[in-house]
C-alpha atoms as a PDB file:
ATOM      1  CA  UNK A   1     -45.616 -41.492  67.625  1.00  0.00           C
ATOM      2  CA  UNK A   2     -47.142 -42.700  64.505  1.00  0.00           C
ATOM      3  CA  UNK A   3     -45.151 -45.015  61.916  1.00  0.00           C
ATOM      4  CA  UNK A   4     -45.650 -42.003  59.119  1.00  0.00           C
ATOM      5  CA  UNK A   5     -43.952 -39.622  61.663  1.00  0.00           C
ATOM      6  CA  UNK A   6     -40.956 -42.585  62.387  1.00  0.00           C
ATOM      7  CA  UNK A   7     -40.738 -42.583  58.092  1.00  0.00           C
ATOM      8  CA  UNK A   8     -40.504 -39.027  57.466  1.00  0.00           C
ATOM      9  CA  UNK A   9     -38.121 -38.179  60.131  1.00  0.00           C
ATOM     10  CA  UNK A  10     -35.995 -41.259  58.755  1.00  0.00           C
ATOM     11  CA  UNK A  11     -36.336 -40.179  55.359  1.00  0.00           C
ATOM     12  CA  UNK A  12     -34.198 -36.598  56.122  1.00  0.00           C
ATOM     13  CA  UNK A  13     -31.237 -38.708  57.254  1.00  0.00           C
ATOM     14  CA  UNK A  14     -30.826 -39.812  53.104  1.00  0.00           C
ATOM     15  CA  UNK A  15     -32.170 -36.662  52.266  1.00  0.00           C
ATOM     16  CA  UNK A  16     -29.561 -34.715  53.673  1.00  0.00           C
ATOM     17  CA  UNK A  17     -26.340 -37.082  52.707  1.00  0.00           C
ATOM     18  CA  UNK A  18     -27.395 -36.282  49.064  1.00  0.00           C
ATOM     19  CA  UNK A  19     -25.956 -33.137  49.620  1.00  0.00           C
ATOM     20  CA  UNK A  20     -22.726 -34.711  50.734  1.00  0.00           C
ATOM     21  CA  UNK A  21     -21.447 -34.938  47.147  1.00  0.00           C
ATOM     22  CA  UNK A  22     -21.890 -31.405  46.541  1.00  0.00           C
ATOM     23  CA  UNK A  23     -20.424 -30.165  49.551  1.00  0.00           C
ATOM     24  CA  UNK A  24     -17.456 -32.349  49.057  1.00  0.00           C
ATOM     25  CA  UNK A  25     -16.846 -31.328  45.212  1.00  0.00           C
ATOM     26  CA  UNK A  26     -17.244 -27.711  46.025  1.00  0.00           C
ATOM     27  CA  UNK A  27     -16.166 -26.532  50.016  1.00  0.00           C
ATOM     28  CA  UNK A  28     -13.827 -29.664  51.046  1.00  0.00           C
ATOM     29  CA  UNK A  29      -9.602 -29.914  49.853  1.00  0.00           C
ATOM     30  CA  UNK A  30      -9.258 -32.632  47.074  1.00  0.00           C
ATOM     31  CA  UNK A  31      -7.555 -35.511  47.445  1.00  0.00           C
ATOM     32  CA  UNK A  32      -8.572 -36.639  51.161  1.00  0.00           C
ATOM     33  CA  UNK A  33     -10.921 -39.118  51.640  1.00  0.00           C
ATOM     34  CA  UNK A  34      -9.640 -40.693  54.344  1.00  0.00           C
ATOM     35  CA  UNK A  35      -8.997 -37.518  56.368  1.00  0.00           C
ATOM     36  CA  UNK A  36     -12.353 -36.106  55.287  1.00  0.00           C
ATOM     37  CA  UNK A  37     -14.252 -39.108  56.637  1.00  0.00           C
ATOM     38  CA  UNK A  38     -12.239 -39.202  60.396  1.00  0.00           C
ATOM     39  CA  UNK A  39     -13.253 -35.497  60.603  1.00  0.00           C
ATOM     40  CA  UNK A  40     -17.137 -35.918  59.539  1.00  0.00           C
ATOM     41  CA  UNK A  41     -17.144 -38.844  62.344  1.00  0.00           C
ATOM     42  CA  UNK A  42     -14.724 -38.643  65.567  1.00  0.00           C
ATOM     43  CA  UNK A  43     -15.592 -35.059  66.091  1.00  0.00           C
ATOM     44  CA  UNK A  44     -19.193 -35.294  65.781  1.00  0.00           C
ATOM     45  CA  UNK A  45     -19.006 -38.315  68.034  1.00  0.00           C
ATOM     46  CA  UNK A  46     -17.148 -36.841  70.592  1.00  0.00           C
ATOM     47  CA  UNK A  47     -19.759 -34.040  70.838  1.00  0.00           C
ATOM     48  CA  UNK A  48     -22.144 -36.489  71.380  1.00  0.00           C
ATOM     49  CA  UNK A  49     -20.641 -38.122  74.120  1.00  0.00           C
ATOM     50  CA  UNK A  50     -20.052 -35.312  75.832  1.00  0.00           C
ATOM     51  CA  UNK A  51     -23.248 -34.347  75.642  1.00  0.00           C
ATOM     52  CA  UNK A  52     -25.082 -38.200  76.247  1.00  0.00           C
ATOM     53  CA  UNK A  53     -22.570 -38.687  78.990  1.00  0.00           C
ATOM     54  CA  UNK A  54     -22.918 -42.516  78.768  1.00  0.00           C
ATOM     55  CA  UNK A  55     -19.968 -45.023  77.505  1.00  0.00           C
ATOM     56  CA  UNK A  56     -20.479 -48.626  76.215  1.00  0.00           C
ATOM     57  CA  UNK A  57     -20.928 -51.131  78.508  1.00  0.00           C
ATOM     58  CA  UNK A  58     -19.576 -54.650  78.189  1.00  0.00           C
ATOM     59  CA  UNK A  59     -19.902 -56.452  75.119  1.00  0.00           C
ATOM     60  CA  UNK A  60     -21.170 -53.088  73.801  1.00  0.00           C
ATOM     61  CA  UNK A  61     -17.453 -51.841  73.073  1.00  0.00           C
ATOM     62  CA  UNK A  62     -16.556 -54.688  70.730  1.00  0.00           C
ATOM     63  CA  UNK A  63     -20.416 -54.454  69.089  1.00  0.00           C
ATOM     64  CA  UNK A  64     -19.660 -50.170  68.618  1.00  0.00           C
ATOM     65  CA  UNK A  65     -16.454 -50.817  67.108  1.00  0.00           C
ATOM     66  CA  UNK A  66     -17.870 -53.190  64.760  1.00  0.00           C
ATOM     67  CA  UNK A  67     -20.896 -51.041  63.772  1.00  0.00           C
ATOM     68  CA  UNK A  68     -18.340 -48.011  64.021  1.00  0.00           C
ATOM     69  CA  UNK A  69     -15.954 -49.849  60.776  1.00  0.00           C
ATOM     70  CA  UNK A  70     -18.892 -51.284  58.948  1.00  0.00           C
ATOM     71  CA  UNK A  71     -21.433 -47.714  59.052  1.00  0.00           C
ATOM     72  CA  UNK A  72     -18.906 -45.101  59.539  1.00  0.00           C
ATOM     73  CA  UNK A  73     -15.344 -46.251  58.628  1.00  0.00           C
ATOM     74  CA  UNK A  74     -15.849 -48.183  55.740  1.00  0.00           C
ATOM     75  CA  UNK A  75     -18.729 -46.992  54.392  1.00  0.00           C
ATOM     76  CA  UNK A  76     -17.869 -43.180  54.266  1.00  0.00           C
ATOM     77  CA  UNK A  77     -14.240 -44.360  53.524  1.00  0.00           C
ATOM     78  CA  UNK A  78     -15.624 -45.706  49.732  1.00  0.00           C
ATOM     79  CA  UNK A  79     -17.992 -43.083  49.923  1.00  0.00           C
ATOM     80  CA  UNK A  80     -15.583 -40.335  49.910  1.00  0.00           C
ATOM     81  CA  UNK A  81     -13.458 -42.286  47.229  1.00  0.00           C
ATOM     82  CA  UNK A  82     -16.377 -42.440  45.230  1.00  0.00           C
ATOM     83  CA  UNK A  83     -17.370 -38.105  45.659  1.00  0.00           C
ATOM     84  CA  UNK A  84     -14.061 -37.320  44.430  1.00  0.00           C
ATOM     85  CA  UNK A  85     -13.922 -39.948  42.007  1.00  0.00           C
ATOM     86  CA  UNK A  86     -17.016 -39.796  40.223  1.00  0.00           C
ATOM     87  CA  UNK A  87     -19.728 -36.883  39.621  1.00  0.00           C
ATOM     88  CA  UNK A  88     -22.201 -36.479  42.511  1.00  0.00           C
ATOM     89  CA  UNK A  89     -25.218 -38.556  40.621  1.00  0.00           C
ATOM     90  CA  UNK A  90     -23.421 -41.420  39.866  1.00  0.00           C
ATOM     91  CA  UNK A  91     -21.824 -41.897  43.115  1.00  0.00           C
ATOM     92  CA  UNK A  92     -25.030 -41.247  44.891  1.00  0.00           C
ATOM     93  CA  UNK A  93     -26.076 -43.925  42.675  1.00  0.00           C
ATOM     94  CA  UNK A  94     -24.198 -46.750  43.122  1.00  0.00           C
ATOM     95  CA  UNK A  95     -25.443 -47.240  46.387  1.00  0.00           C
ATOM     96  CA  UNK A  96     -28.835 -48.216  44.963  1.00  0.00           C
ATOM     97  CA  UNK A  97     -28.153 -51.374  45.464  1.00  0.00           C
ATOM     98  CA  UNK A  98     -27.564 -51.492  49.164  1.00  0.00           C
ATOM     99  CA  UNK A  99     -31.724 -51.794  49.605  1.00  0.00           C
ATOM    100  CA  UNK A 100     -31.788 -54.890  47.743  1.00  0.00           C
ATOM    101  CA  UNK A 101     -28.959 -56.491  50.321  1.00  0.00           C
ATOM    102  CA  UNK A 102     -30.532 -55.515  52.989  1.00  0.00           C
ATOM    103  CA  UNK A 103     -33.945 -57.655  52.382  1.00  0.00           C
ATOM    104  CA  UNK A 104     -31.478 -60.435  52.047  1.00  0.00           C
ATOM    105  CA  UNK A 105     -29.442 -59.703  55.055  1.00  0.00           C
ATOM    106  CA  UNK A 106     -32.052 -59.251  57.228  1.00  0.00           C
ATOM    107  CA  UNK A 107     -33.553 -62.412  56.309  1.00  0.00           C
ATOM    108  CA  UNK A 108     -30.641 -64.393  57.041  1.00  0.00           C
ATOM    109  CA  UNK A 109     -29.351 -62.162  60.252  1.00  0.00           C
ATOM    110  CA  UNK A 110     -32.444 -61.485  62.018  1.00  0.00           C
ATOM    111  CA  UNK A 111     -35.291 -63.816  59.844  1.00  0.00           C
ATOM    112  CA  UNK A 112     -37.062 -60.799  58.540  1.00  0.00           C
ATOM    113  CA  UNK A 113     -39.626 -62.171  55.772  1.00  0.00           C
ATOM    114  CA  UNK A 114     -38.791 -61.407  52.349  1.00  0.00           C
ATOM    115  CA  UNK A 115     -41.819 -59.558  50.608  1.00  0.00           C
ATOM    116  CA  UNK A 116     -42.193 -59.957  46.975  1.00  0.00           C
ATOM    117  CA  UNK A 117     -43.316 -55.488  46.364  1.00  0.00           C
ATOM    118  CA  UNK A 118     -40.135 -54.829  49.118  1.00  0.00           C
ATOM    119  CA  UNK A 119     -38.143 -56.413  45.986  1.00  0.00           C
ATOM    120  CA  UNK A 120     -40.390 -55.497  43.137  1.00  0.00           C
ATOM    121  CA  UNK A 121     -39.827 -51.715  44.848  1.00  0.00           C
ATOM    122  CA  UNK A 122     -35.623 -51.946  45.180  1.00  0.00           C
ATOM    123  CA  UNK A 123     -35.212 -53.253  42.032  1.00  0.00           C
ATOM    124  CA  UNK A 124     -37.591 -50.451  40.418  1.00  0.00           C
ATOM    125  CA  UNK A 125     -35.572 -48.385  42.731  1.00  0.00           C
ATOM    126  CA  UNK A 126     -32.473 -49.201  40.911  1.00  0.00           C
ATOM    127  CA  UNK A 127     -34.122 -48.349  38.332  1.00  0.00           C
ATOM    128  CA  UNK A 128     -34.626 -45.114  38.869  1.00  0.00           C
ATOM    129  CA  UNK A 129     -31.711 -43.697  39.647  1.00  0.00           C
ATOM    130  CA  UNK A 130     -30.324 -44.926  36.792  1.00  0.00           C
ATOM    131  CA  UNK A 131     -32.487 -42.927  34.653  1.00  0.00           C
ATOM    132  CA  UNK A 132     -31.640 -40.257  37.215  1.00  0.00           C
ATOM    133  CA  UNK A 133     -27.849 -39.921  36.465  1.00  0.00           C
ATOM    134  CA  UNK A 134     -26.986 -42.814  33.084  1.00  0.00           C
ATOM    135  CA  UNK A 135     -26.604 -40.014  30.992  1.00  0.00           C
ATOM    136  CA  UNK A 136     -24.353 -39.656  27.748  1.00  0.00           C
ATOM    137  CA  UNK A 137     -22.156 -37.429  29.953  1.00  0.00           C
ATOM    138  CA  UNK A 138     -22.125 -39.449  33.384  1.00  0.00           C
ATOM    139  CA  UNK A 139     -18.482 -40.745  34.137  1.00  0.00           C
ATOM    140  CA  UNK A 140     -18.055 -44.297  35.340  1.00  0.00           C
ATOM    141  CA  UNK A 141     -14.649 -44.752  37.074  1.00  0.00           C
ATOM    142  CA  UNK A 142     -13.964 -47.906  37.668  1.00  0.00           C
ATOM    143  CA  UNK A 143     -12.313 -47.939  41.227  1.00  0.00           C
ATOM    144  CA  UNK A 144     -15.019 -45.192  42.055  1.00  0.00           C
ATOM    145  CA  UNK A 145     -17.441 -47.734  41.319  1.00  0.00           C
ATOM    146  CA  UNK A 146     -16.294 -50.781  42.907  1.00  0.00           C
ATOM    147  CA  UNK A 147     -15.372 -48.107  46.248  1.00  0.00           C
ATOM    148  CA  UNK A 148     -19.010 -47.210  45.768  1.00  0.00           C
ATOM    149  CA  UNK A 149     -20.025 -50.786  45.775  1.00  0.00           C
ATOM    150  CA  UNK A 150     -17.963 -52.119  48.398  1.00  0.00           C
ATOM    151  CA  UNK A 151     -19.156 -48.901  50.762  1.00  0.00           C
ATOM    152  CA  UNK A 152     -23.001 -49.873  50.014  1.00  0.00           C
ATOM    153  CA  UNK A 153     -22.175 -53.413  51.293  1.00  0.00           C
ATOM    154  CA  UNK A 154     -20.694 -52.334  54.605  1.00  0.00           C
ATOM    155  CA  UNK A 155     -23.574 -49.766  55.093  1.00  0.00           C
ATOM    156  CA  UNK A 156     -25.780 -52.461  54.367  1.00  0.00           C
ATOM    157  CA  UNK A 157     -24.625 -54.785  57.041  1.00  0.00           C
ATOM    158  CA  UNK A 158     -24.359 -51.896  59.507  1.00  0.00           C
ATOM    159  CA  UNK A 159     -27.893 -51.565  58.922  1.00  0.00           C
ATOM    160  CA  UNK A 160     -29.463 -54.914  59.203  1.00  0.00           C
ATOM    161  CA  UNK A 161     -27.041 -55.766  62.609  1.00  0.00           C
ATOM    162  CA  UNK A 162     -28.130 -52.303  63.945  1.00  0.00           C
ATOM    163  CA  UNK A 163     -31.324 -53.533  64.341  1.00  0.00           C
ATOM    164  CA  UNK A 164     -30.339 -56.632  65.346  1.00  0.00           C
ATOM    165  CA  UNK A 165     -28.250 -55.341  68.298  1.00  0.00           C
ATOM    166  CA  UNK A 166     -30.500 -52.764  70.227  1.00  0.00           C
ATOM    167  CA  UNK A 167     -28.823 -51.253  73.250  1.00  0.00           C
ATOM    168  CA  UNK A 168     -30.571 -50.520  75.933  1.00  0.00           C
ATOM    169  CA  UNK A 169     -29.727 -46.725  75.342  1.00  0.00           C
ATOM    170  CA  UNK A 170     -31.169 -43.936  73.001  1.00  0.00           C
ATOM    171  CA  UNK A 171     -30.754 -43.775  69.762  1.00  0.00           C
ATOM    172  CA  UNK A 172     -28.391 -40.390  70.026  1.00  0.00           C
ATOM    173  CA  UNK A 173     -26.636 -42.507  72.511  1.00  0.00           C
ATOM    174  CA  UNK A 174     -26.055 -45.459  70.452  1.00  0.00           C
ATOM    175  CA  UNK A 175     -25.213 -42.676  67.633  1.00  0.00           C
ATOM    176  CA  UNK A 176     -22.644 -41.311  69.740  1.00  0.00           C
ATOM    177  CA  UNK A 177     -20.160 -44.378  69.858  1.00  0.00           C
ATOM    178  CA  UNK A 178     -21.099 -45.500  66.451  1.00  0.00           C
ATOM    179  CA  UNK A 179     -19.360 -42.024  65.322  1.00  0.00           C
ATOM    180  CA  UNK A 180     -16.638 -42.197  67.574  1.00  0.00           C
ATOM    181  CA  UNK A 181     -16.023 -45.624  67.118  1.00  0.00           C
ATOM    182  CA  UNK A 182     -15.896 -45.012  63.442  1.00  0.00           C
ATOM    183  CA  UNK A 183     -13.721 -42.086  63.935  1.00  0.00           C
ATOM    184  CA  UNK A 184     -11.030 -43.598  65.745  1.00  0.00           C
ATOM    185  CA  UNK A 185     -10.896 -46.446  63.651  1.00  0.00           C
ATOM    186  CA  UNK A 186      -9.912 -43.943  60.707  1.00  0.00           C
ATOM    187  CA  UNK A 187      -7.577 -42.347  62.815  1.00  0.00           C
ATOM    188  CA  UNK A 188      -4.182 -44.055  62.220  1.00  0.00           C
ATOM    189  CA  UNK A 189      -5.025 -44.593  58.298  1.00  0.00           C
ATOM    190  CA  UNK A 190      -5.803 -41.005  58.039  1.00  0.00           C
ATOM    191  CA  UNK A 191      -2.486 -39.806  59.588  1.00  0.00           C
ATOM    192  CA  UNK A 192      -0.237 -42.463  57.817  1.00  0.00           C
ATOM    193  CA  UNK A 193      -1.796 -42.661  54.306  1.00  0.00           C
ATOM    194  CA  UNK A 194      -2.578 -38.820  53.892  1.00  0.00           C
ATOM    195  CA  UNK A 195      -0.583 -36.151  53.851  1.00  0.00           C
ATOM    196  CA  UNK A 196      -1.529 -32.999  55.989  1.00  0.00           C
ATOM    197  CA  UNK A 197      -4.188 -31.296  55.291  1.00  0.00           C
ATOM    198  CA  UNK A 198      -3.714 -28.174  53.546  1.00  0.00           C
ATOM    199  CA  UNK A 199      -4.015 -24.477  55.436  1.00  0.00           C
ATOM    200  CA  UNK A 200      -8.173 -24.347  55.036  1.00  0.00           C
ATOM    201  CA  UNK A 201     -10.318 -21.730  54.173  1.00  0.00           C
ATOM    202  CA  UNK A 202     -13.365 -20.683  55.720  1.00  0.00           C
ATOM    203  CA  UNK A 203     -15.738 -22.476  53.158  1.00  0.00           C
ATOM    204  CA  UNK A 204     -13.325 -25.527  53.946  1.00  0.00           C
ATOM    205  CA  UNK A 205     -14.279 -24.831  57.778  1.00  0.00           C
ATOM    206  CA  UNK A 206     -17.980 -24.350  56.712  1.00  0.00           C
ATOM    207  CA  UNK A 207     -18.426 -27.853  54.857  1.00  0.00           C
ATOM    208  CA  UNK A 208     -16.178 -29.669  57.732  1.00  0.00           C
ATOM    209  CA  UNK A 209     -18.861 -27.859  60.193  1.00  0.00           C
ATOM    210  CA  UNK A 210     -21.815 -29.041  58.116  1.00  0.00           C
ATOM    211  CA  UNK A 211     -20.548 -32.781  56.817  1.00  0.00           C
ATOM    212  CA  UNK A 212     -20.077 -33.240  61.330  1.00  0.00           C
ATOM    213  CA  UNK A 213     -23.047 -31.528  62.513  1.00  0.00           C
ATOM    214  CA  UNK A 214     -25.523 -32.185  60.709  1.00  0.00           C
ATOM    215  CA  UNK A 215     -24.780 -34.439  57.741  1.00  0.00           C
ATOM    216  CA  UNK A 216     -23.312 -36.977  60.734  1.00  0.00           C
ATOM    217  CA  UNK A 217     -24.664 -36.004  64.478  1.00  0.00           C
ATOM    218  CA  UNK A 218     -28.380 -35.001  63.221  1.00  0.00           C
ATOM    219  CA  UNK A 219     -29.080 -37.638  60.559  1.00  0.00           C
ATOM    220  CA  UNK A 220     -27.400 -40.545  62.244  1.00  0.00           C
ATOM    221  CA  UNK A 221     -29.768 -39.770  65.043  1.00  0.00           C
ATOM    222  CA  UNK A 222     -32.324 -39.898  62.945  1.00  0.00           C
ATOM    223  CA  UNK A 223     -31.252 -42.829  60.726  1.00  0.00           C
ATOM    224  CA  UNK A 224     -30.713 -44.972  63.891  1.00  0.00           C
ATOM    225  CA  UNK A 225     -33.689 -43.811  65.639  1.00  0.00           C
ATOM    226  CA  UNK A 226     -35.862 -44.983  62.273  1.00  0.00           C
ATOM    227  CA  UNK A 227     -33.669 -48.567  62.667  1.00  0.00           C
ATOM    228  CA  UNK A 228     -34.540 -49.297  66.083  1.00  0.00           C
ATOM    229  CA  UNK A 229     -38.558 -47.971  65.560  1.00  0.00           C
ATOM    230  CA  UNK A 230     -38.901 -49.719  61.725  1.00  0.00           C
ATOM    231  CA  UNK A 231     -38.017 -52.606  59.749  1.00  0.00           C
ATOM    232  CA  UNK A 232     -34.945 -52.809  58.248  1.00  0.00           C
ATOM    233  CA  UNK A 233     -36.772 -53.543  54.332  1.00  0.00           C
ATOM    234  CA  UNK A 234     -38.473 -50.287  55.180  1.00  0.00           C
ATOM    235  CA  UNK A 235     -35.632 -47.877  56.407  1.00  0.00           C
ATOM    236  CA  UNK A 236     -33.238 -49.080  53.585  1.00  0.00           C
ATOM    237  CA  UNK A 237     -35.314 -47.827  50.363  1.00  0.00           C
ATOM    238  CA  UNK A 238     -35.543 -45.005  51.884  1.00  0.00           C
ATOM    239  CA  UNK A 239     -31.879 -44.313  50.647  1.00  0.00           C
ATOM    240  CA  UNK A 240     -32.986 -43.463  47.894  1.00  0.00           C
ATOM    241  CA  UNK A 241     -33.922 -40.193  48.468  1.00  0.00           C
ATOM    242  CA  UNK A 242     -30.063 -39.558  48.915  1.00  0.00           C
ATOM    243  CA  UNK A 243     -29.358 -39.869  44.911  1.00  0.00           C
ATOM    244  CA  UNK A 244     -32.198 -38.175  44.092  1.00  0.00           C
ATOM    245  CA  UNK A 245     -30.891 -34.575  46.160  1.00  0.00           C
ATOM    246  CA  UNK A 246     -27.616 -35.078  44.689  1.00  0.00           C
ATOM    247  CA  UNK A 247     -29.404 -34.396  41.137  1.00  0.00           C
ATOM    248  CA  UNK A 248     -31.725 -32.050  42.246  1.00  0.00           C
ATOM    249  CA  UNK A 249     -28.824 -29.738  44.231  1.00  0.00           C
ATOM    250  CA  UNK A 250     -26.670 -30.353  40.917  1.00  0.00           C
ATOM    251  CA  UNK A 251     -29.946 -28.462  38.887  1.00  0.00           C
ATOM    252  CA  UNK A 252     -30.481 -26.176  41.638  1.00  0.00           C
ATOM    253  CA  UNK A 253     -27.204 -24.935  42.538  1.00  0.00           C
ATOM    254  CA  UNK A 254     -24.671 -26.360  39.833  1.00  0.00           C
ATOM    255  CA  UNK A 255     -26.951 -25.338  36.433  1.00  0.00           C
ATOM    256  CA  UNK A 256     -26.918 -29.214  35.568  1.00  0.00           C
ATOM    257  CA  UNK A 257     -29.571 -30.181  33.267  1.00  0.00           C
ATOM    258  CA  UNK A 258     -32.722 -32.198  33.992  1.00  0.00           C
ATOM    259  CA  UNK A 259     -33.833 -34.503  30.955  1.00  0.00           C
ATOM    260  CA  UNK A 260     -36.749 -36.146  30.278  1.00  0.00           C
ATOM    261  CA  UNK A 261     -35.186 -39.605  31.416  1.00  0.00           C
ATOM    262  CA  UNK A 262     -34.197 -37.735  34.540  1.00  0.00           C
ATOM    263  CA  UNK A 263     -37.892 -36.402  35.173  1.00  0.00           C
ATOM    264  CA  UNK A 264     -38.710 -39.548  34.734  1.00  0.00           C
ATOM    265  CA  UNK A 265     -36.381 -41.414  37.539  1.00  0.00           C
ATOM    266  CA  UNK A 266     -37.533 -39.394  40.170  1.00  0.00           C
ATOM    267  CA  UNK A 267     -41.028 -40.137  38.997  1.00  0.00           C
ATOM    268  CA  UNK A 268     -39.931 -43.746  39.949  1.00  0.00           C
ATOM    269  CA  UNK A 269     -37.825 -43.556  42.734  1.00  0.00           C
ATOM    270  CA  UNK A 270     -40.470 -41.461  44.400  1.00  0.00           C
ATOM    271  CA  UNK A 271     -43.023 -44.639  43.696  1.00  0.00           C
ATOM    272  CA  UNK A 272     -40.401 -46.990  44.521  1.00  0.00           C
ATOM    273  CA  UNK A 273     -40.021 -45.487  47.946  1.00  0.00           C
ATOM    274  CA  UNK A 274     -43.927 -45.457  48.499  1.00  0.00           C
ATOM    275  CA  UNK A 275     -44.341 -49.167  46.979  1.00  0.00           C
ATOM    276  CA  UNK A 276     -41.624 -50.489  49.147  1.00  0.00           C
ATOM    277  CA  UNK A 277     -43.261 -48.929  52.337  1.00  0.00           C
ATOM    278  CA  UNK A 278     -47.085 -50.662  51.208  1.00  0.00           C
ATOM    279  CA  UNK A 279     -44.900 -53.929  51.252  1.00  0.00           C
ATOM    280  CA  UNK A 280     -44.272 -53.561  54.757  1.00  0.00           C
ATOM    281  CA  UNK A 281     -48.137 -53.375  55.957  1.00  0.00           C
ATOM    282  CA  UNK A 282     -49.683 -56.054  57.445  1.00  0.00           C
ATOM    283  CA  UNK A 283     -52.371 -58.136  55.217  1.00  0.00           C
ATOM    284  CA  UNK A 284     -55.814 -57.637  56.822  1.00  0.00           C
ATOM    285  CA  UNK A 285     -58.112 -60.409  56.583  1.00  0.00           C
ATOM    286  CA  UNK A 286     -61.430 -59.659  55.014  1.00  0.00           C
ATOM    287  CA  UNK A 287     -63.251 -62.369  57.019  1.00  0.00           C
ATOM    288  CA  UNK A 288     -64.296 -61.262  60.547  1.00  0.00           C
ATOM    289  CA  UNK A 289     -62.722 -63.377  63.354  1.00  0.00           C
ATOM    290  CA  UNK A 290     -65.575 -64.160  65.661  1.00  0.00           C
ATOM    291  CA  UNK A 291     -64.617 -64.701  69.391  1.00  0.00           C
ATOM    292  CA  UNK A 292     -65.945 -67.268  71.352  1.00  0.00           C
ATOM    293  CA  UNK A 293     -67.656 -66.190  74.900  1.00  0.00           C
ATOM    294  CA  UNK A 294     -67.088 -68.886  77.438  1.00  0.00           C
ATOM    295  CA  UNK A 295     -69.650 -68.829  80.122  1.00  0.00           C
ATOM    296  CA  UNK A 296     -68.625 -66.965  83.811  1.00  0.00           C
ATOM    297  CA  UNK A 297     -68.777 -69.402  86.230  1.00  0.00           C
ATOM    298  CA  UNK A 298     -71.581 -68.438  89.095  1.00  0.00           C
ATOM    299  CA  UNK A 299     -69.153 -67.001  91.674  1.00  0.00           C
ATOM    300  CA  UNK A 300     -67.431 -64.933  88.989  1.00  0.00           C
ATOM    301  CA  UNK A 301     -68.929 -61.501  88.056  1.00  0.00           C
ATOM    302  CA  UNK A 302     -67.296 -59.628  85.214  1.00  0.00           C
ATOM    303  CA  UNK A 303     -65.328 -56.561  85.680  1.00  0.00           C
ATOM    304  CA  UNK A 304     -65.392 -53.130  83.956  1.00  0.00           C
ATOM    305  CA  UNK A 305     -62.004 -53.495  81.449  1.00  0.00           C
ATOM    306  CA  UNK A 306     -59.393 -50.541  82.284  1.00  0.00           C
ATOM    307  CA  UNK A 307     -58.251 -50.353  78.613  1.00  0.00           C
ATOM    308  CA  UNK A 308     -54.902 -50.622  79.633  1.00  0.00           C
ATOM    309  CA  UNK A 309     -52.403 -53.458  77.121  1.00  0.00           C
ATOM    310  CA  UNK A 310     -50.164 -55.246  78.694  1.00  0.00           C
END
């Protein structure tokens, strides 16, 4: 499969979680991040595994658990905090940063270089979705910010030691005890630091169904799948795309405004995303590389090549 097809099936995974602040704001109870979080992951995990039928082995329990808290349990933890705390752009936004920790993180984790555009195109990144949601109206919460921060950190981690540690498993595999991993971690919190969830309705039902199934079983398969197949400078910008469906549901469904600055941002973010993906392709020399032919010695006669890389 070509790298193009690896990028675009990566790039629903963000695509998709843009929605998460909508569905959140508008089908989910207030007031339970915790809980919300433990139900988008253990039961979406569990399906997995029943369906993978294949447990950690080894030191894979201890490395699930700890991909499990940093990608699932902390990171949709602060991310929840941050839906109900501030509006859907600006959490979707704070996040921007997490691209520009992963070129560092992967450089000291796993020695990935650090290219000068996969910078240039985070930072302009940044950029971007600032324009997209800075507006005279935008709220900026201060613990919804530094939830929003701290969450981007953890996912950032996750990401760069995700690729570092490659089970030998499929990626809907490894998916599956990220999820529950994640899931049971949130477990006790959820039941001691919440109260019970309230009797829920059936559009509570329908964004619990939608948040597991396919805003955490589908896209984390696809998210980890683009991990394992890409580099990790490449798969993070791509998270951009997650602030930029949060505005464009809130225009689409909401009636929210688009301004000129806003037109503008996803003008940029859509470049940033492209710029930071030309980083990541290899410099070709423009002088040809002649190859020496050695003689055959007599008793040697050459032999048709098969084609076939080792």
């Amino acid at each position: 499969m070509s790298r193009h097809t690896d990028l675009l099936l990566t790039a629903i995974a963000p695509a998709i979680w843009g929605s998460t602040y909508l569905v959140t704001t508008e089908f989910l109870p207030d007031g339970y991040p915790l809980t919300v979080a433990m139900l988008r992951a253990l039961p979406a995990g569990l399906l997995l595994l029943a369906v993978m039928r294949q447990l950690p082995q080894g030191v894979w329990w201890a490395r699930a658990f700890v991909l499990g808290g940093l990608n699932f349990t902390i990171f949709w933890w602060m991310l929840f905090v941050t839906a109900y705390r501030l509006p859907g752009g600006v959490a979707a936004t704070v996040g921007a940063i997490q691209p520009l920790v992963v070129i560092f993180l992967a450089r000291l984790l796993i020695g990935a270089p650090i290219r000068f555009l996969a910078v240039v195109a985070a930072v302009a990144g940044m950029a971007g979705v600032a324009l997209l949601i800075l507006t005279p109206q935008a709220a900026l919460d201060p613990v919804g910010i530094l939830a929003g921060l701290f969450g981007a950190l953890a996912m950032a981690v996750g990401t760069v030691l995700s690729r570092r540690w490659q089970p030998p498993v499929s990626s809907l595999t490894f998916a599956s005890w990220q999820l529950t991993a994640g899931g049971i971690l949130l477990l006790p919190p959820a039941l001691f630091l919440e109260p019970p969830l309230p009797a829920l309705t059936g559009a509570n039902i329908a964004g619990f169904a939608y948040l597991g199934l396919i805003g955490a079983a589908l896209t984390y398969f696809l998210w980890f799948r683009g991990i394992s197949r890409l580099e990790p400078s490449a798969v993070a910008p791509l998270g951009f795309l997650s602030p930029l469906t949060a505005v464009i549901l809130g225009w689409a469904i909401l009636g929210q405004h688009l301004t000129p600055p806003q037109l503008a941002g996803i003008a940029v973010v859509l470049a940033s995303v492209w710029l930071a993906q030309a980083a990541q392709r290899p410099a070709v020399s423009s002088t040809p590389v002649h190859r020496q032919e050695l003689p055959l010695p007599a008793t040697q006669k050459p032999t048709p090549s098969t084609g076939a890389a080792s």
